[in-house]
N, C-alpha and C. Protein backbone atom coordinates (compact mmCIF):
# COMPACT_ATOMS: atom_id res chain seq x y z
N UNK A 1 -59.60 -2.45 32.17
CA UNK A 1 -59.91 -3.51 31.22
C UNK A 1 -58.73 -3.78 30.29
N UNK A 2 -58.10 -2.63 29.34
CA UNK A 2 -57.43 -2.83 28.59
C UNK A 2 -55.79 -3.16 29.79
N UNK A 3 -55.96 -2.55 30.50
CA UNK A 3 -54.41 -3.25 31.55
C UNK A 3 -54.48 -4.96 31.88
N UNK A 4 -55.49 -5.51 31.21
CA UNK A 4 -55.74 -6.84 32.49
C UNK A 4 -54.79 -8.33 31.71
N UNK A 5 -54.20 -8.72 32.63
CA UNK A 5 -53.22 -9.92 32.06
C UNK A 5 -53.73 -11.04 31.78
N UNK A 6 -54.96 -11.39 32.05
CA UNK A 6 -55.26 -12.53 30.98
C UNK A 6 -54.99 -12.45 29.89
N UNK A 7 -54.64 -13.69 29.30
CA UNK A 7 -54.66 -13.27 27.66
C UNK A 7 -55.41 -13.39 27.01
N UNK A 8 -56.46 -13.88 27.56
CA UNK A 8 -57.74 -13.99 26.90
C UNK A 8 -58.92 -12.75 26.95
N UNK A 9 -58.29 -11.28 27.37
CA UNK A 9 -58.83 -10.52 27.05
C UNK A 9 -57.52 -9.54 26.58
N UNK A 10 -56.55 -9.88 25.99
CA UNK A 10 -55.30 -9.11 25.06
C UNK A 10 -56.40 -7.85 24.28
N UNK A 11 -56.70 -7.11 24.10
CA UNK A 11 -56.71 -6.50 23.04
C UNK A 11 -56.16 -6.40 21.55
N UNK A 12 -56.70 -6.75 20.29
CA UNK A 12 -56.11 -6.84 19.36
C UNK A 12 -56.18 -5.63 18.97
N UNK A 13 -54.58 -4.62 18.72
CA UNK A 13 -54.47 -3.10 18.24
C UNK A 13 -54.18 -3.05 16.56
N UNK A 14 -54.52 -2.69 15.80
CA UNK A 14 -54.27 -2.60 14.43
C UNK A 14 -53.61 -1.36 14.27
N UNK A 15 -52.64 -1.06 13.53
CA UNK A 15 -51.92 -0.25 13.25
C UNK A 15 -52.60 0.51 11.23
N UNK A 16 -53.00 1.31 11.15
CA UNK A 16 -53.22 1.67 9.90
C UNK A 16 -51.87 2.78 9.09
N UNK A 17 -51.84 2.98 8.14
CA UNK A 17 -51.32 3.77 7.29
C UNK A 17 -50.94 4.00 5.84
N UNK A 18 -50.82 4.45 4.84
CA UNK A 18 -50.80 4.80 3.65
C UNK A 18 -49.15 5.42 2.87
N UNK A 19 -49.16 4.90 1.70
CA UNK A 19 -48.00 5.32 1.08
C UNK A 19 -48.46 6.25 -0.20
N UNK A 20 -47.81 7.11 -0.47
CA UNK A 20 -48.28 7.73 -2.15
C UNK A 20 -49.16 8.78 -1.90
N UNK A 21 -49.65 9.37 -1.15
CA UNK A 21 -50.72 10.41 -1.41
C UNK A 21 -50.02 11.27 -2.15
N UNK A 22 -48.63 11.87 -2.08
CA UNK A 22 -48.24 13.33 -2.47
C UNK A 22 -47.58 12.70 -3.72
N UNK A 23 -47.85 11.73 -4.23
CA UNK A 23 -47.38 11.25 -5.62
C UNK A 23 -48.17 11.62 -7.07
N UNK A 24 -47.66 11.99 -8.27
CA UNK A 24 -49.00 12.15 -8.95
C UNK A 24 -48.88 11.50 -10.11
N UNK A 25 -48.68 9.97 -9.60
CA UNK A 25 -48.75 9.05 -10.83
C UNK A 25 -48.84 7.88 -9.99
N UNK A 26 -49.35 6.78 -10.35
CA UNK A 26 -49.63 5.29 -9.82
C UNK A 26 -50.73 5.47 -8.82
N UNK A 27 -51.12 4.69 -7.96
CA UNK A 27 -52.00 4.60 -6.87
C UNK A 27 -51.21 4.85 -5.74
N UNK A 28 -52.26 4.57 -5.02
CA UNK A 28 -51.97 4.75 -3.00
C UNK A 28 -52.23 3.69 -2.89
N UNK A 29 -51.29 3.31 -1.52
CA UNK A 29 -51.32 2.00 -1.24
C UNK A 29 -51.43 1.96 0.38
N UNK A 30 -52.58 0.97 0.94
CA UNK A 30 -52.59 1.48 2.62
C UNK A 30 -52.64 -0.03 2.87
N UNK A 31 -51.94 -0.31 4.16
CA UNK A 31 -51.69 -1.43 5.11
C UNK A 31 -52.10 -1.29 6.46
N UNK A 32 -52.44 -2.23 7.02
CA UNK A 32 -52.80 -2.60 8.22
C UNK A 32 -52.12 -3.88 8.94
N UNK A 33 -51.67 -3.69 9.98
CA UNK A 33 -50.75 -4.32 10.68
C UNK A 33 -51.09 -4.54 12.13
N UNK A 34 -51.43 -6.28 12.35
CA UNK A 34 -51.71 -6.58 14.15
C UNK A 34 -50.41 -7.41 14.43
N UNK A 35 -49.47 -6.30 15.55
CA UNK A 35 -48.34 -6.82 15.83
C UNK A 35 -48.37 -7.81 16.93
N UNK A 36 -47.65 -8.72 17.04
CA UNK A 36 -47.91 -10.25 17.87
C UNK A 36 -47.25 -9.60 19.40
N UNK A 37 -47.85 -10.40 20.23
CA UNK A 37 -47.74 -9.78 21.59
C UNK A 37 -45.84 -9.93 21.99
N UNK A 38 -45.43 -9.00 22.27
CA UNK A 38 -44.11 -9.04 23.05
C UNK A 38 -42.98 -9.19 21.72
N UNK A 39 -43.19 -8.39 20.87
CA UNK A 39 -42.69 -7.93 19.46
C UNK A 39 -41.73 -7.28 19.92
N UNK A 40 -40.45 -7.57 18.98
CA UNK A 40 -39.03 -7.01 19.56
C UNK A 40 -38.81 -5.74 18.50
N UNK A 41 -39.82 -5.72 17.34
CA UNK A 41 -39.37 -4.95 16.40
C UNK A 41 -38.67 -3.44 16.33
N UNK A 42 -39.17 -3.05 17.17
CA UNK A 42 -38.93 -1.22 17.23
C UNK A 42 -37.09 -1.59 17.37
N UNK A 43 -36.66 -2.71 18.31
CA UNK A 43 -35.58 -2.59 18.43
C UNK A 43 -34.50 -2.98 16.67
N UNK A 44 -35.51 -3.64 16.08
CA UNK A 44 -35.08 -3.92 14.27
C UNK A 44 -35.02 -2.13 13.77
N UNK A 45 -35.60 -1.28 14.07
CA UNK A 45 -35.80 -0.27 13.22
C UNK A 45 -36.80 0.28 12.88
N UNK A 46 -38.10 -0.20 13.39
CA UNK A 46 -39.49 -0.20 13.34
C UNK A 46 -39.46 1.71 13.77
N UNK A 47 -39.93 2.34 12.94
CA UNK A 47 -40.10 3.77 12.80
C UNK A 47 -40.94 4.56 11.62
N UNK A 48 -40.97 5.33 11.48
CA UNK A 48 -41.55 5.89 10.29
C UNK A 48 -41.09 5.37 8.84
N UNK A 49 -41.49 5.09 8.19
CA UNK A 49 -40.94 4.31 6.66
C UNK A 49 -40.37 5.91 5.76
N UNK A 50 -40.84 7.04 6.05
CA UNK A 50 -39.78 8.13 5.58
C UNK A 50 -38.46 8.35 5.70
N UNK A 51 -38.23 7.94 7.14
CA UNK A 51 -36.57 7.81 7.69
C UNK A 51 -36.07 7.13 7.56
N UNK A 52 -36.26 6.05 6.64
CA UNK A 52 -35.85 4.61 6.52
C UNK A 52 -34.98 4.89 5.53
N UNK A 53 -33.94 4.03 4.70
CA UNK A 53 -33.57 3.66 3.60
C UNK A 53 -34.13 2.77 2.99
N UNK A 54 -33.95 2.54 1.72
CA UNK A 54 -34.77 1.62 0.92
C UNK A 54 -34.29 0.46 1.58
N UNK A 55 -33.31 0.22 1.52
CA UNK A 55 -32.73 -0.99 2.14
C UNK A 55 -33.04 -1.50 3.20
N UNK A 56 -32.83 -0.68 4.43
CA UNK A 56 -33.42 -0.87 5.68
C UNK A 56 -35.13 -1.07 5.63
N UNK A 57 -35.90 -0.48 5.01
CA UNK A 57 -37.01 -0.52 4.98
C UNK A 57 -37.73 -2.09 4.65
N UNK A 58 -36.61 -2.20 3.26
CA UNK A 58 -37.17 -3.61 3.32
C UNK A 58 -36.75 -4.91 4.25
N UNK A 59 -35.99 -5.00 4.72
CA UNK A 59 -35.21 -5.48 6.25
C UNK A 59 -36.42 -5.60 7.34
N UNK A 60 -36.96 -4.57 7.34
CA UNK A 60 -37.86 -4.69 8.69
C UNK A 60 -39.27 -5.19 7.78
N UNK A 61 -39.31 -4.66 6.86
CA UNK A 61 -40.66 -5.19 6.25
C UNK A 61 -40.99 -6.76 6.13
N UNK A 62 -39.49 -7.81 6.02
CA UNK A 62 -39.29 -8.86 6.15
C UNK A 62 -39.57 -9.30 7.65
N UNK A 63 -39.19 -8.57 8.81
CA UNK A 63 -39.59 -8.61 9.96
C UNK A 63 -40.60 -8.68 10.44
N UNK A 64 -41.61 -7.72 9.89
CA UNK A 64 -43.11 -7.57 10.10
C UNK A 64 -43.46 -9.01 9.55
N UNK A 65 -43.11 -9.31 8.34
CA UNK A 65 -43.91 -10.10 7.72
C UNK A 65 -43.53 -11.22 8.53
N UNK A 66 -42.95 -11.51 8.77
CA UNK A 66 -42.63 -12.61 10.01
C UNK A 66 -43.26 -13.01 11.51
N UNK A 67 -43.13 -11.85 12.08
CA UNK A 67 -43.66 -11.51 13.18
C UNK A 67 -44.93 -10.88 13.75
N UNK A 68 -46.04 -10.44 12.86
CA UNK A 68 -46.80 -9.98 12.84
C UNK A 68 -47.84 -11.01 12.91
N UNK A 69 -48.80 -10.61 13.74
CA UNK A 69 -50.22 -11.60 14.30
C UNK A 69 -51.06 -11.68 12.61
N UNK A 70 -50.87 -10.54 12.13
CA UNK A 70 -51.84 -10.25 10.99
C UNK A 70 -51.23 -8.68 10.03
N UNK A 71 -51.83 -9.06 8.62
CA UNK A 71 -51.19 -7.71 7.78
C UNK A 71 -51.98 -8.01 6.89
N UNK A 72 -52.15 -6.74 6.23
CA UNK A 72 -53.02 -6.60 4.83
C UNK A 72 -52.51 -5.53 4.20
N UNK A 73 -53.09 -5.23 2.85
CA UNK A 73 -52.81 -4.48 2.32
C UNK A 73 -53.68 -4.15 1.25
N UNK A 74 -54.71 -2.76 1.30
CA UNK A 74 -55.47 -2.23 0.16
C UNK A 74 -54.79 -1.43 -0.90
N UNK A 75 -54.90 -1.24 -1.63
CA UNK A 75 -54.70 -0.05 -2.92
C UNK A 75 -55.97 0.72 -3.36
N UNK A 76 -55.82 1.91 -3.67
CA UNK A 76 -56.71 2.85 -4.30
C UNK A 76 -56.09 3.40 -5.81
N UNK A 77 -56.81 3.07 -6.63
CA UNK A 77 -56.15 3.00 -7.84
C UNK A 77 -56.20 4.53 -8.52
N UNK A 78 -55.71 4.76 -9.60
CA UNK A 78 -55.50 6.11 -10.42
C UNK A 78 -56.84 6.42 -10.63
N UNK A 79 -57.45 5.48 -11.42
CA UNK A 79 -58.59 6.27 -12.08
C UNK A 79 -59.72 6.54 -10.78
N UNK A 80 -59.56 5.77 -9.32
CA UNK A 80 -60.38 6.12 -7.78
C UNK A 80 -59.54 7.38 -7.26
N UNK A 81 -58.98 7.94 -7.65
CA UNK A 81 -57.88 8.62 -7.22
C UNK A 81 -58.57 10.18 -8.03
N UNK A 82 -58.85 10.34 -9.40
CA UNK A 82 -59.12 11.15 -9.89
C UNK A 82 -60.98 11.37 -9.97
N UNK A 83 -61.49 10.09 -9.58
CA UNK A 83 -62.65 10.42 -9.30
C UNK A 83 -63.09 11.00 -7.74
N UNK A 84 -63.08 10.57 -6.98
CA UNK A 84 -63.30 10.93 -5.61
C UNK A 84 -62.30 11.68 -5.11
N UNK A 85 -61.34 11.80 -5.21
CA UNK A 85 -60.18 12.83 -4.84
C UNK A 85 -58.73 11.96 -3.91
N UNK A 86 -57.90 12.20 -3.63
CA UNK A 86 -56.62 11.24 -3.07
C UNK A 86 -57.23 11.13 -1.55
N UNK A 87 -58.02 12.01 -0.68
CA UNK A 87 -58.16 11.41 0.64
C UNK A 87 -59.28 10.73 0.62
N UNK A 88 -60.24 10.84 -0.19
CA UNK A 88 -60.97 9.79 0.02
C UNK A 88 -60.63 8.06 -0.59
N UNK A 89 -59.57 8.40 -1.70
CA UNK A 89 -59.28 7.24 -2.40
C UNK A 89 -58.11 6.27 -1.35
N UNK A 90 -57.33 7.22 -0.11
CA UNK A 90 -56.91 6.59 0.54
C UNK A 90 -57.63 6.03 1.72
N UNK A 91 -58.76 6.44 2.04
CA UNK A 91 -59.27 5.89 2.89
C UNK A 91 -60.48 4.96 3.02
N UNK A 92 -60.84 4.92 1.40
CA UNK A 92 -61.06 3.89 0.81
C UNK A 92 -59.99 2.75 1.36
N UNK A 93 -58.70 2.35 0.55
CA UNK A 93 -57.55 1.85 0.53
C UNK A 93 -57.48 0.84 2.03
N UNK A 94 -57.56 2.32 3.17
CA UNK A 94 -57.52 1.82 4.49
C UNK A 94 -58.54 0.70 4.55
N UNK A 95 -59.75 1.46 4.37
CA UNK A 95 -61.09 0.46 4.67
C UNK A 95 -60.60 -0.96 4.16
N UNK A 96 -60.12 -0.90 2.79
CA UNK A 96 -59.42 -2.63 2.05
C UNK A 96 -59.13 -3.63 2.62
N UNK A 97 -57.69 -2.60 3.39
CA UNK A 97 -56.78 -3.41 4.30
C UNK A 97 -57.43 -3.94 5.68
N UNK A 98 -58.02 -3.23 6.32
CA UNK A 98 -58.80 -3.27 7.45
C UNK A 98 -59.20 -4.58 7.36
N UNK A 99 -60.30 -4.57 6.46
CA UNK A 99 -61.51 -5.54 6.09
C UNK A 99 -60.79 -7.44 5.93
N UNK A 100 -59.69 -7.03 4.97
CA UNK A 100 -58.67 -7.91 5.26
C UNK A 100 -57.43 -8.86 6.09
N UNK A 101 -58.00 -7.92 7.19
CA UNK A 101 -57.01 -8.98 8.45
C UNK A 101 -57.81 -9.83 9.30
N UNK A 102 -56.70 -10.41 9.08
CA UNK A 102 -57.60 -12.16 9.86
C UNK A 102 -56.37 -12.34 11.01
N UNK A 103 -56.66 -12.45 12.09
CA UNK A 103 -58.09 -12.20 12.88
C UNK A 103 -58.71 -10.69 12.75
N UNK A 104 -59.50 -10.35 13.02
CA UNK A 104 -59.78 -9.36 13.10
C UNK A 104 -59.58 -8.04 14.42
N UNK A 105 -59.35 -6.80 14.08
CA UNK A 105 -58.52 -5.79 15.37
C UNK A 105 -60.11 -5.68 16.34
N UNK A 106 -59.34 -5.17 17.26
CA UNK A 106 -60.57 -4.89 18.60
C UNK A 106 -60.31 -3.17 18.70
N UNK A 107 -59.21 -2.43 18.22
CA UNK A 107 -59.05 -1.12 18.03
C UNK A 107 -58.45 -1.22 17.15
N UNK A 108 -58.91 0.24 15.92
CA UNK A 108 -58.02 0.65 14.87
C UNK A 108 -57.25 2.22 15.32
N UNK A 109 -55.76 1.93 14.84
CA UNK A 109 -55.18 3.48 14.91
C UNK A 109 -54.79 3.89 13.64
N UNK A 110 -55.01 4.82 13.02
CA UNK A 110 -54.82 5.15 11.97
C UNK A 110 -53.94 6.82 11.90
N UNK A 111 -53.05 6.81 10.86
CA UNK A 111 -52.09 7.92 10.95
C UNK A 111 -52.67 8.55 10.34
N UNK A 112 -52.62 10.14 10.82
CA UNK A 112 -53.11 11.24 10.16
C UNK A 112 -53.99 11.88 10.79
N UNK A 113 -55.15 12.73 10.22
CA UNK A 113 -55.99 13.34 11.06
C UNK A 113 -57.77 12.48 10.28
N UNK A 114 -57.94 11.50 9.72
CA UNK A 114 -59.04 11.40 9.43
C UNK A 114 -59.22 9.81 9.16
N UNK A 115 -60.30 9.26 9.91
CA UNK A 115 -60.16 7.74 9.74
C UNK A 115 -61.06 7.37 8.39
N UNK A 116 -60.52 5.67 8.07
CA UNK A 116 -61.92 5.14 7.15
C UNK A 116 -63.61 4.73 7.43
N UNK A 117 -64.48 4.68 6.57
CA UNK A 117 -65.78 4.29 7.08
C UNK A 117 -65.56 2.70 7.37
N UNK A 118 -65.36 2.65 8.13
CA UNK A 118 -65.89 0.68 8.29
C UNK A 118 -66.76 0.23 9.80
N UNK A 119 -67.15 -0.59 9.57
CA UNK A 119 -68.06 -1.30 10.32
C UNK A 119 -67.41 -1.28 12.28
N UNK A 120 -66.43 -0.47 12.96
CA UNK A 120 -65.69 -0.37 13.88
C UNK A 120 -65.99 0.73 14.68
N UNK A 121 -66.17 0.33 16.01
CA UNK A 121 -66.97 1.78 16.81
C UNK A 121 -65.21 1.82 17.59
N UNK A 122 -64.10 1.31 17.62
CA UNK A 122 -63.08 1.83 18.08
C UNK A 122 -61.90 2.12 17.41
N UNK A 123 -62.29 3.10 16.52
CA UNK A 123 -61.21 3.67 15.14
C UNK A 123 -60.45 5.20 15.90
N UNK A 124 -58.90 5.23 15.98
CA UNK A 124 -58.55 6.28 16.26
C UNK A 124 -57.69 6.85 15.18
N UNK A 125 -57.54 8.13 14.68
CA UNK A 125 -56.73 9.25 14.50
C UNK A 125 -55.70 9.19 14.64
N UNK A 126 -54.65 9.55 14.81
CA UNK A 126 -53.43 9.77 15.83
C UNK A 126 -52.39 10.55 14.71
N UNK A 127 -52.01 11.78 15.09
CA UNK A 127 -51.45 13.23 14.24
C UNK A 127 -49.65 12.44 14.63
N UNK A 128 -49.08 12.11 13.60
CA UNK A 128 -47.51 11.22 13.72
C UNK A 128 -47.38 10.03 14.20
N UNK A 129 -48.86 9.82 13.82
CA UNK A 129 -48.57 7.95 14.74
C UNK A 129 -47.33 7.16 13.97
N UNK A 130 -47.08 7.43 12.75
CA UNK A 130 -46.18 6.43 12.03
C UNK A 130 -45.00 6.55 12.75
N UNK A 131 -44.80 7.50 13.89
CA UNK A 131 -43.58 7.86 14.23
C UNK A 131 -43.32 7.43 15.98
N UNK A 132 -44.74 7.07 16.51
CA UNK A 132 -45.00 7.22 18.22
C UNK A 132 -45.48 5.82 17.90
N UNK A 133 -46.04 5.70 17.24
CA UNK A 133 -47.13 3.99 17.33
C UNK A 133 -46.60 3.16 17.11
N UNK A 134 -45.69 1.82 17.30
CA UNK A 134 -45.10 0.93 16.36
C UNK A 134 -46.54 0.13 15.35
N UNK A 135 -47.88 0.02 15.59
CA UNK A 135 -48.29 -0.66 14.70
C UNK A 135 -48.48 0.12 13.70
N UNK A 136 -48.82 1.30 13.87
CA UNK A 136 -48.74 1.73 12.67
C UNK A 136 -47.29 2.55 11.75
N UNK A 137 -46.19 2.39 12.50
CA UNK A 137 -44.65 2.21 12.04
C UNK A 137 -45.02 1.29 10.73
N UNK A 138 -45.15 -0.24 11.71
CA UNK A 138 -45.14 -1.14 10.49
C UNK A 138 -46.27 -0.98 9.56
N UNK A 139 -47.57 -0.73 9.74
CA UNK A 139 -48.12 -0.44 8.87
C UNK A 139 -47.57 0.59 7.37
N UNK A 140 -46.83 1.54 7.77
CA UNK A 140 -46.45 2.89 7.12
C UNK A 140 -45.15 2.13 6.48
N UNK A 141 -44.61 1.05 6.57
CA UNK A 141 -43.17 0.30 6.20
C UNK A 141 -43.91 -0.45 5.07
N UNK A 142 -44.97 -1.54 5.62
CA UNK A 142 -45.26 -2.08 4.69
C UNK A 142 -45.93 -1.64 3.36
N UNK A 143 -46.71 -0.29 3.48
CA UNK A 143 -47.58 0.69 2.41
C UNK A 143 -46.54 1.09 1.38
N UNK A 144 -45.49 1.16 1.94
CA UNK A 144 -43.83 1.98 1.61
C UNK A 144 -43.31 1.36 0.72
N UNK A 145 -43.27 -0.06 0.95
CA UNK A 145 -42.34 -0.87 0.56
C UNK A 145 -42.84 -1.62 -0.82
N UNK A 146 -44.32 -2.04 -0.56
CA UNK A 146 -45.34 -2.55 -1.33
C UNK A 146 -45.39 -1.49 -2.74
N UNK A 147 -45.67 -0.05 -2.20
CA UNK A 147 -46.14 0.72 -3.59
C UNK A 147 -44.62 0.73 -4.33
N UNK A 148 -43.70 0.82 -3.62
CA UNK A 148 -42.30 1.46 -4.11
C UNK A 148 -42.20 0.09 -5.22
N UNK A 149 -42.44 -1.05 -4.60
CA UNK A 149 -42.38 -2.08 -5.78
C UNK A 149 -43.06 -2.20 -7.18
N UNK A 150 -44.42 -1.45 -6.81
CA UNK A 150 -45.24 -1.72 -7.70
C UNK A 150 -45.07 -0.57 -8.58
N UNK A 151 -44.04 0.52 -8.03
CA UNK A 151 -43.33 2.10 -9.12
C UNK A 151 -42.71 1.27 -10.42
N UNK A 152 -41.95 0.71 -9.16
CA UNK A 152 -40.87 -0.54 -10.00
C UNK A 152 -41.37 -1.24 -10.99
N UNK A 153 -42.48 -1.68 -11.11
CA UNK A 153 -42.92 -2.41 -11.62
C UNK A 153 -43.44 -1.72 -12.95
N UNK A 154 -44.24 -0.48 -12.96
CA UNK A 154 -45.14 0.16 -13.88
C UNK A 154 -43.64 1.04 -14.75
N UNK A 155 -42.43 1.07 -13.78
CA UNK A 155 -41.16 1.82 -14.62
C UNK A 155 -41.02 1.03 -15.75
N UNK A 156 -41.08 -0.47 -15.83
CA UNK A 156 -40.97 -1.31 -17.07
C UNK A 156 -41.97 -1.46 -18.43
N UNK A 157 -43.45 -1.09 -17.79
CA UNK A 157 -44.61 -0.58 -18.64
C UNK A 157 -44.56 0.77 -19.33
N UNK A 158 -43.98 1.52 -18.37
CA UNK A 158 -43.91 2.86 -19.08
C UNK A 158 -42.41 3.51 -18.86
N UNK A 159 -41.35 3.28 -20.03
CA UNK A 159 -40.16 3.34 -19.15
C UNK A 159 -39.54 5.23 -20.19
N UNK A 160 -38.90 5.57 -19.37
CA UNK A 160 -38.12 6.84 -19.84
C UNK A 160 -38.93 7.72 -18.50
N UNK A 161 -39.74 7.82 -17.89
CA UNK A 161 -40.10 8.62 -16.87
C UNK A 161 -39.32 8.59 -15.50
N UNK A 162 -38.91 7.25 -15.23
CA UNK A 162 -38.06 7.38 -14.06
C UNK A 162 -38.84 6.71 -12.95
N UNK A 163 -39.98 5.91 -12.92
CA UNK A 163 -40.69 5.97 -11.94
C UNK A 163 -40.03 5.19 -10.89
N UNK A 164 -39.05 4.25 -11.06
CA UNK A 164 -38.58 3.55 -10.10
C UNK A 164 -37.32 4.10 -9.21
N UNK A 165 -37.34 5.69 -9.76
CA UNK A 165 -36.30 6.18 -9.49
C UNK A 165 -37.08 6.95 -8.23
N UNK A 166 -38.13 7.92 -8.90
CA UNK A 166 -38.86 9.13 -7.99
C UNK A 166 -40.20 8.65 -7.58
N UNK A 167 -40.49 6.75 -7.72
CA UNK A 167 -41.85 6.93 -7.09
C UNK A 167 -42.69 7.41 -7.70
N UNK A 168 -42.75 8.08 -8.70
CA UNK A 168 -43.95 9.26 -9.14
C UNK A 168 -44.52 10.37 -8.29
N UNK A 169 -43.69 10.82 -7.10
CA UNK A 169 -43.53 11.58 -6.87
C UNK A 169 -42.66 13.25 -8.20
N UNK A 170 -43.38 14.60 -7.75
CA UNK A 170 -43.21 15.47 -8.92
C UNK A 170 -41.76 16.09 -8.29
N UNK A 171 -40.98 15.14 -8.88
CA UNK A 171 -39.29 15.90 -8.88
C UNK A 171 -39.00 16.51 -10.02
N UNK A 172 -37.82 17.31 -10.23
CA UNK A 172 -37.68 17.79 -11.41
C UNK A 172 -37.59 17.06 -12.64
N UNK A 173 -36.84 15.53 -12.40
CA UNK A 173 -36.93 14.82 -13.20
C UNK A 173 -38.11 14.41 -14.04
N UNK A 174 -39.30 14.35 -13.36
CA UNK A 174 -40.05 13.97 -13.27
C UNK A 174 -41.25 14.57 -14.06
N UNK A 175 -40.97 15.71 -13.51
CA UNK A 175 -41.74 16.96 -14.37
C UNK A 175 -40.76 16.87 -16.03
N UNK A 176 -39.84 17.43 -16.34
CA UNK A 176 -39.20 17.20 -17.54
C UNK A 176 -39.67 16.28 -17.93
N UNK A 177 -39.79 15.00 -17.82
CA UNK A 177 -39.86 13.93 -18.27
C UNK A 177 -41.51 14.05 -19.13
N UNK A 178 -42.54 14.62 -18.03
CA UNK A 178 -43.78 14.71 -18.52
C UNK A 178 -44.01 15.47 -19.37
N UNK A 179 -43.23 16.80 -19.26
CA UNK A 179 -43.34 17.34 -20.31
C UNK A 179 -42.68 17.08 -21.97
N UNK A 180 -41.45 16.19 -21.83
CA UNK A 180 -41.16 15.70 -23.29
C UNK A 180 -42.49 14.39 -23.66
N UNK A 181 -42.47 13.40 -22.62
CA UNK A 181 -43.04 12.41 -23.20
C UNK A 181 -44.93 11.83 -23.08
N UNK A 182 -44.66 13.59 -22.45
CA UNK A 182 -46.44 13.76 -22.30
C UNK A 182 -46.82 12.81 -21.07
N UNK A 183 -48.43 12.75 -20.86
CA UNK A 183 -49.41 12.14 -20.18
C UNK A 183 -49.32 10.84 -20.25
N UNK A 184 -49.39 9.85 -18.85
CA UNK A 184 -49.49 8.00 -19.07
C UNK A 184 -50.64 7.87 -18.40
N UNK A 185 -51.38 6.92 -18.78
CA UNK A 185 -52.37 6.18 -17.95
C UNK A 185 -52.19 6.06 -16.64
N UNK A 186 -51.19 6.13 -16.06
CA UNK A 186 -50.75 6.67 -14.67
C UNK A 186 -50.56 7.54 -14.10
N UNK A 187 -50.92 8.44 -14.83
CA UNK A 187 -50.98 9.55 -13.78
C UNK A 187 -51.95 10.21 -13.30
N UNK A 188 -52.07 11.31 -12.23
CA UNK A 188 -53.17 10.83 -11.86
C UNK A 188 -53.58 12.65 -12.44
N UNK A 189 -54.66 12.36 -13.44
CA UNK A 189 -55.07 13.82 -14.23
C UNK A 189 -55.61 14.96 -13.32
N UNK A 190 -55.78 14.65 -11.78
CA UNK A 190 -56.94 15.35 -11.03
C UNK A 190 -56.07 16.20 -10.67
N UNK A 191 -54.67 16.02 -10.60
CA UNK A 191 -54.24 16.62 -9.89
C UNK A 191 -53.09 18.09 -10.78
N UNK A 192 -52.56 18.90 -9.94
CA UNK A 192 -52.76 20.90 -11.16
C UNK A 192 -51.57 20.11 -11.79
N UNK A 193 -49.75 19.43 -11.28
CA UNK A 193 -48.83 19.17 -12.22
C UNK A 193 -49.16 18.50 -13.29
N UNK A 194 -50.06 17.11 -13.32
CA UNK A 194 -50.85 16.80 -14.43
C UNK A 194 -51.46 17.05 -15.31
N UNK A 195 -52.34 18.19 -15.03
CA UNK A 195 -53.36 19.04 -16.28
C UNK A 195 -52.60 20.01 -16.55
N UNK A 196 -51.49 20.50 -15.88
CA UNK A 196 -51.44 21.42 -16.73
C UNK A 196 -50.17 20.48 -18.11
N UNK A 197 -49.91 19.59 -17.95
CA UNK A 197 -48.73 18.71 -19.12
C UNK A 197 -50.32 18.34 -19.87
N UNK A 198 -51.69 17.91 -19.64
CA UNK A 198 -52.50 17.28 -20.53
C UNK A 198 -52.64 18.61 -21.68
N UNK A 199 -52.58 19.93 -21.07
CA UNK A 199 -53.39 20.72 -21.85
C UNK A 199 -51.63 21.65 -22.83
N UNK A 200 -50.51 21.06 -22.42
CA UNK A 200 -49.56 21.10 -22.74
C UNK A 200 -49.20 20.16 -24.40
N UNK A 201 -49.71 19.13 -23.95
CA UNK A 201 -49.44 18.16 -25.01
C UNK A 201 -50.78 18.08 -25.76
């Protein structure tokens, strides 16, 4: 079935993935990506958005956005983040993006080991897909590229921490930083580098 060359039974594959979990300030940000049939991308650079450069990353992200049948993009915010915990707040996130592509996928692949709840009896798993899968490559580019902006963005709201530097990821900088200028509305309290600067300050 899925081999058959009509195109009127193509399979539409969705690519899932997430940026920010191991961050402990701002949200998570997850994308979903239906790449258009006979996509040249992998040969652009289409790979894991970790191995990327910032630069390159956004290069292909311009690519996707071009070439792509369909893309979305959910967020799971700080304060969903400290209530329900970061894997459920990302897979929340997923569910977002999902729900949001037009047309809609006929299979979901999702990176990691645990999918979202949505309305889809053909949702897969896949342990390094961001790295074997190209849809979810681009998915994992666009999650990448999207939150890294929106670091950027909250570095100008709350500036002396560095966020556009480290992401809000806990670098040393990062940590110092929390500890002179204390706790932000961004960060995310649930997590041990956080409480222990709340009960610090």
């Amino acid at each position: 079935m899925e081999q058959c060359a009509n195109r009127s039974t193509i399979i539409l594959q969705a690519g899932v993935d997430e940026a920010g979990r191991g961050s402990i300030a701002g949200p998570v940000v997850a994308a979903a990506v239906i790449l258009s049939e006979g996509h040249k991308l992998i040969e652009q650079g289409l790979m894991d958005s970790k191995v990327l450069s910032p630069r390159k990353r956004e290069q292909v992200y311009v690519a996707i956005m071009k070439k792509s049948l369909a893309w979305a993009v959910g967020v799971g915010s700080v304060d969903e983040i400290d209530q329900i915990n970061i894997l459920q707040a990302s897979l929340h996130a997923m569910q977002r993006a999902i729900i949001l592509l037009n047309p809609a996928p006929q299979r979901i692949l999702v990176d990691g080991l645990h999918c979202p709840d949505c309305d889809h009896k053909n949702v897969q798993a896949i342990v390094s897909g961001d790295a074997t899968v190209a849809e979810i490559s681009a998915a994992s580019i666009i999650a990448k590229v999207v939150r890294d902006w929106l670091m950027e963005t909250l570095d100008h709201r709350y500036p002396g921490y560095g966020f556009a530097q480290h992401k809000g990821y806990p670098t040393a900088l990062h940590r110092q930083q929390l500890a002179t200028l204390g706790v932000t509305p961004i960060h995310r309290r649930s997590f041990s580098p956080v409480r222990r600067y709340l009960y610090d300050n």
